[in-house]
N, C-alpha and C. Protein backbone atom coordinates (compact mmCIF):
# COMPACT_ATOMS: atom_id res chain seq x y z
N UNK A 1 -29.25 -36.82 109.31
CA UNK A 1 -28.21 -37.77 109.66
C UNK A 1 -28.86 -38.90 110.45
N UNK A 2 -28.65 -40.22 110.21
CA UNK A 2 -29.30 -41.19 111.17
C UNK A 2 -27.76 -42.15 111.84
N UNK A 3 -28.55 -42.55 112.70
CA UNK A 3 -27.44 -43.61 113.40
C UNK A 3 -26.91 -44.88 112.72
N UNK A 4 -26.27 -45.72 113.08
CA UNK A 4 -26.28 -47.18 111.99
C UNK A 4 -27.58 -47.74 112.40
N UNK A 5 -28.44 -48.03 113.44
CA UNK A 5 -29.55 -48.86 113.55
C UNK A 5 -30.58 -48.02 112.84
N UNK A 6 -30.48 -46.41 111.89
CA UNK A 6 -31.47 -46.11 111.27
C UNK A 6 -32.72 -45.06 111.83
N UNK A 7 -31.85 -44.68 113.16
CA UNK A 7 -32.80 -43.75 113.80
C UNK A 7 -32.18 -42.23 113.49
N UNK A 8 -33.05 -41.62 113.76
CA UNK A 8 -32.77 -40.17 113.59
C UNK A 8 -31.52 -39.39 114.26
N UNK A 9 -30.57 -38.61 114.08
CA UNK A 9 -29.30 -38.17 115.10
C UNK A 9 -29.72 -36.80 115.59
N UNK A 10 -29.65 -36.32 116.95
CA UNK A 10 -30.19 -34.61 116.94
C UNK A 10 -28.71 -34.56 116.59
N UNK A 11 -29.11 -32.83 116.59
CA UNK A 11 -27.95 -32.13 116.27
C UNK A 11 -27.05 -32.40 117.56
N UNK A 12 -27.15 -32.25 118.35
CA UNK A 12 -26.45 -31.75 119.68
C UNK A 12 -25.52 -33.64 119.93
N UNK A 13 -26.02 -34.58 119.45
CA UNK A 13 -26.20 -35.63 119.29
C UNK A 13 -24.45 -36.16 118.22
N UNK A 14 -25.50 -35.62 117.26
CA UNK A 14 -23.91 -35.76 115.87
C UNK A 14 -23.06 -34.73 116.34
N UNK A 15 -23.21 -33.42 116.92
CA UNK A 15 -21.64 -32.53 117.39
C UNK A 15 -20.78 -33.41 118.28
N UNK A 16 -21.26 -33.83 119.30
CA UNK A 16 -20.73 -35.06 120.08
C UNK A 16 -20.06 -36.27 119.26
N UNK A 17 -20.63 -36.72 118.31
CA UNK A 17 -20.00 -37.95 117.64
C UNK A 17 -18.97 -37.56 116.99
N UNK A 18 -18.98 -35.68 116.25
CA UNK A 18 -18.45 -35.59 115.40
C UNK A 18 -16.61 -35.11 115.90
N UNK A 19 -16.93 -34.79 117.33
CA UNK A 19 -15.82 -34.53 117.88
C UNK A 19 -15.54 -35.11 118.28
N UNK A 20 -15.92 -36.20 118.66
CA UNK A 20 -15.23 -37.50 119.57
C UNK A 20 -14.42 -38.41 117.92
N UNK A 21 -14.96 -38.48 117.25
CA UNK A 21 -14.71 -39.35 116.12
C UNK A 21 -13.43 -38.46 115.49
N UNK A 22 -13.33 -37.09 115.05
CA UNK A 22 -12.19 -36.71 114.81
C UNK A 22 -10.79 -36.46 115.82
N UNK A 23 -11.61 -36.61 117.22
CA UNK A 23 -10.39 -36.52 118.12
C UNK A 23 -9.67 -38.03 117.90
N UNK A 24 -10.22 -39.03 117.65
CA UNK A 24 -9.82 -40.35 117.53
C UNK A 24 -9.06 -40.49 116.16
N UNK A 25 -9.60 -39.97 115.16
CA UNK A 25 -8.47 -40.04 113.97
C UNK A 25 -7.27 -39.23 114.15
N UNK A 26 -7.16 -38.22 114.73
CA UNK A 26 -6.18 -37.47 115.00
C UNK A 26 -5.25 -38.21 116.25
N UNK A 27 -5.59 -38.91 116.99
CA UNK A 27 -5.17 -39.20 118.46
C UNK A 27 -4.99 -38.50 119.07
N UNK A 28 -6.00 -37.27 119.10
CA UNK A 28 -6.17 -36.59 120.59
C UNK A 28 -7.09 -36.75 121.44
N UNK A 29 -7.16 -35.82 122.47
CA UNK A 29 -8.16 -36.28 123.70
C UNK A 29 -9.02 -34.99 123.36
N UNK A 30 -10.52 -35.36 123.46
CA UNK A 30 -10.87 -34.36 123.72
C UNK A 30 -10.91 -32.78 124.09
N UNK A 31 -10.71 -33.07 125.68
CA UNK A 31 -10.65 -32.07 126.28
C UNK A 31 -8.92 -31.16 125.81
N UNK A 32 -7.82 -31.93 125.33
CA UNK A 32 -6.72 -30.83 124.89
C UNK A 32 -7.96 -30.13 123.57
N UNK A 33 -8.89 -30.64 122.69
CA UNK A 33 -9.35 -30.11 121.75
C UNK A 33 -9.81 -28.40 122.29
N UNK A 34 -10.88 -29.32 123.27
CA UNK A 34 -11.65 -28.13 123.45
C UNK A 34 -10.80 -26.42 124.39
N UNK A 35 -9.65 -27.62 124.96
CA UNK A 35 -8.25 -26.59 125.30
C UNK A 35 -7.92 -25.55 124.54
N UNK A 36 -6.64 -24.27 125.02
CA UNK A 36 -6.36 -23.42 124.79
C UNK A 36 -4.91 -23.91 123.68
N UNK A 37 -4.46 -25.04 123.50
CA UNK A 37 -3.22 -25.73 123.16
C UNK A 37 -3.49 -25.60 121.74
N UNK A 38 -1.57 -25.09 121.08
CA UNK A 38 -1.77 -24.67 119.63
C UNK A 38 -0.53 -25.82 118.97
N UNK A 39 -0.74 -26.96 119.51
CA UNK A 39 0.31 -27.75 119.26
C UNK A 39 -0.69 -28.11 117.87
N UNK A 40 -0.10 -28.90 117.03
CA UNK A 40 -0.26 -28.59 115.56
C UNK A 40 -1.14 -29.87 115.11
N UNK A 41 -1.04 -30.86 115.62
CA UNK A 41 -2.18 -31.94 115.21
C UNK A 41 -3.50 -31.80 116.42
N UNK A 42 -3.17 -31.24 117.29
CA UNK A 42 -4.31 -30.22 118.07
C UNK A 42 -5.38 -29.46 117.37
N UNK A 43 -4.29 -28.50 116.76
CA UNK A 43 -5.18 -27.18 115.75
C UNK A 43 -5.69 -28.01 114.85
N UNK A 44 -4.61 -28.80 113.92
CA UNK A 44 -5.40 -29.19 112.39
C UNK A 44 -6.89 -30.28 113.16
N UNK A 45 -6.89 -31.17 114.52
CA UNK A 45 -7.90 -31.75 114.68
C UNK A 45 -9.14 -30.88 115.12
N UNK A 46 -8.72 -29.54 115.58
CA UNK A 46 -9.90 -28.74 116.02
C UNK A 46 -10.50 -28.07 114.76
N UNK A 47 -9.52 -28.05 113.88
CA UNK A 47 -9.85 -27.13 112.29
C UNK A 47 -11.08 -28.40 111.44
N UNK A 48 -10.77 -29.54 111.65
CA UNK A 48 -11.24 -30.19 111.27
C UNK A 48 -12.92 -30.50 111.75
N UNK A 49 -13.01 -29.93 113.15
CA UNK A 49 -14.01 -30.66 113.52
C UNK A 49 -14.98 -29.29 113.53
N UNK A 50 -14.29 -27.94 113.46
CA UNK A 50 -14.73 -26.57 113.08
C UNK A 50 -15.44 -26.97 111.52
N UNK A 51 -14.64 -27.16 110.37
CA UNK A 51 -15.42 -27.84 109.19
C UNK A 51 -16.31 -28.42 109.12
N UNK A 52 -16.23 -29.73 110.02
CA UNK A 52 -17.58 -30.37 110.09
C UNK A 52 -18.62 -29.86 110.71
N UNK A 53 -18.26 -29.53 111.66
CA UNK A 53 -19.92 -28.51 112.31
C UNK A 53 -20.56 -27.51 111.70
N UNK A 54 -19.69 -27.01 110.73
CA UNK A 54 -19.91 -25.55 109.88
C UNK A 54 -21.04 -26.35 108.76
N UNK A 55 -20.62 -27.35 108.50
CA UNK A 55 -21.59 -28.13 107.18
C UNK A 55 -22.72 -28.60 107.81
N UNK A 56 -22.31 -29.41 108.95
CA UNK A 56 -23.89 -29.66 110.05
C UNK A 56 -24.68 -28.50 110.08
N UNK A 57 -24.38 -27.40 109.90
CA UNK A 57 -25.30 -26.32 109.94
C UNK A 57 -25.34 -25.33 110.96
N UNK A 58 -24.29 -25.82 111.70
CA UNK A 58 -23.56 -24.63 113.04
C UNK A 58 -23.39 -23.30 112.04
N UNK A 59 -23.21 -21.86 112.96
CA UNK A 59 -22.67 -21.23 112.91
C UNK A 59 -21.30 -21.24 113.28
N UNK A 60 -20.61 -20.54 113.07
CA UNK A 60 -18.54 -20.44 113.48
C UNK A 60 -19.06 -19.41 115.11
N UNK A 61 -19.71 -18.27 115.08
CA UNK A 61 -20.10 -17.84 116.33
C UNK A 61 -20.20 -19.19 117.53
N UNK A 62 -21.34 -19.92 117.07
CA UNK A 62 -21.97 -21.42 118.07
C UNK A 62 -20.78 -21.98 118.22
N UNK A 63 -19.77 -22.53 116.75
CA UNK A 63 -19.24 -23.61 117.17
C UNK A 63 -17.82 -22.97 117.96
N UNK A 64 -17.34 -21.71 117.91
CA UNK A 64 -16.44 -21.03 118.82
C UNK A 64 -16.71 -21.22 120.32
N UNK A 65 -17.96 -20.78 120.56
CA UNK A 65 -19.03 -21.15 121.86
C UNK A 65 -18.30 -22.57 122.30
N UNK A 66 -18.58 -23.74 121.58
CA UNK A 66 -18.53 -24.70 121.97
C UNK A 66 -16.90 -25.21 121.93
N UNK A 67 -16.27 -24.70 121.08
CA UNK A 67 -14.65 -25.22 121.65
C UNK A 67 -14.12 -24.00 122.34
C-alpha cells in the first residue's frame, strides 16, 4: 500500500487510516467504534473496518485485540 506522495504505508500506519477513513464514511467517532455500543451504523462501521483489516492481512484474533 503506498501513500498519495508514493511512499511506502506500514501496516500499523494503513490500520489507522483505515479506521479513521471508515469512521468518516459512516459518521462516527472513533472511539464509539472502538466502544462497547451496538447501535447499528456503529456495528455495520466496525464490521466494515473488521473486513478491511482482515484483507490487510490482520488476523480477526489481532483485529478483536484492537477494537
Amino acid at each position: 500500500m503506498y501513500s498519495s506522495t508514493g511512499n511506502p504505508v506500514t501496516t500499523s500506519i494503513a490500520r489507522e487510516l483505515i479506521i479513521q477513513q471508515v469512521c468518516k464514511d459512516h459518521g462516527v467517532q472513533v472511539q464509539w467504534v472502538l466502544g462497547k455500543g451496538r447501535v447499528q451504523r456503529i456495528v455495520r462501521a466496525r464490521h466494515e473496518i473488521m473486513w478491511k483489516l482482515n484483507l490487510l492481512g490482520m488476523t480477526l484474533p489481532s483485529i478483536g485485540r484492537r477494537l
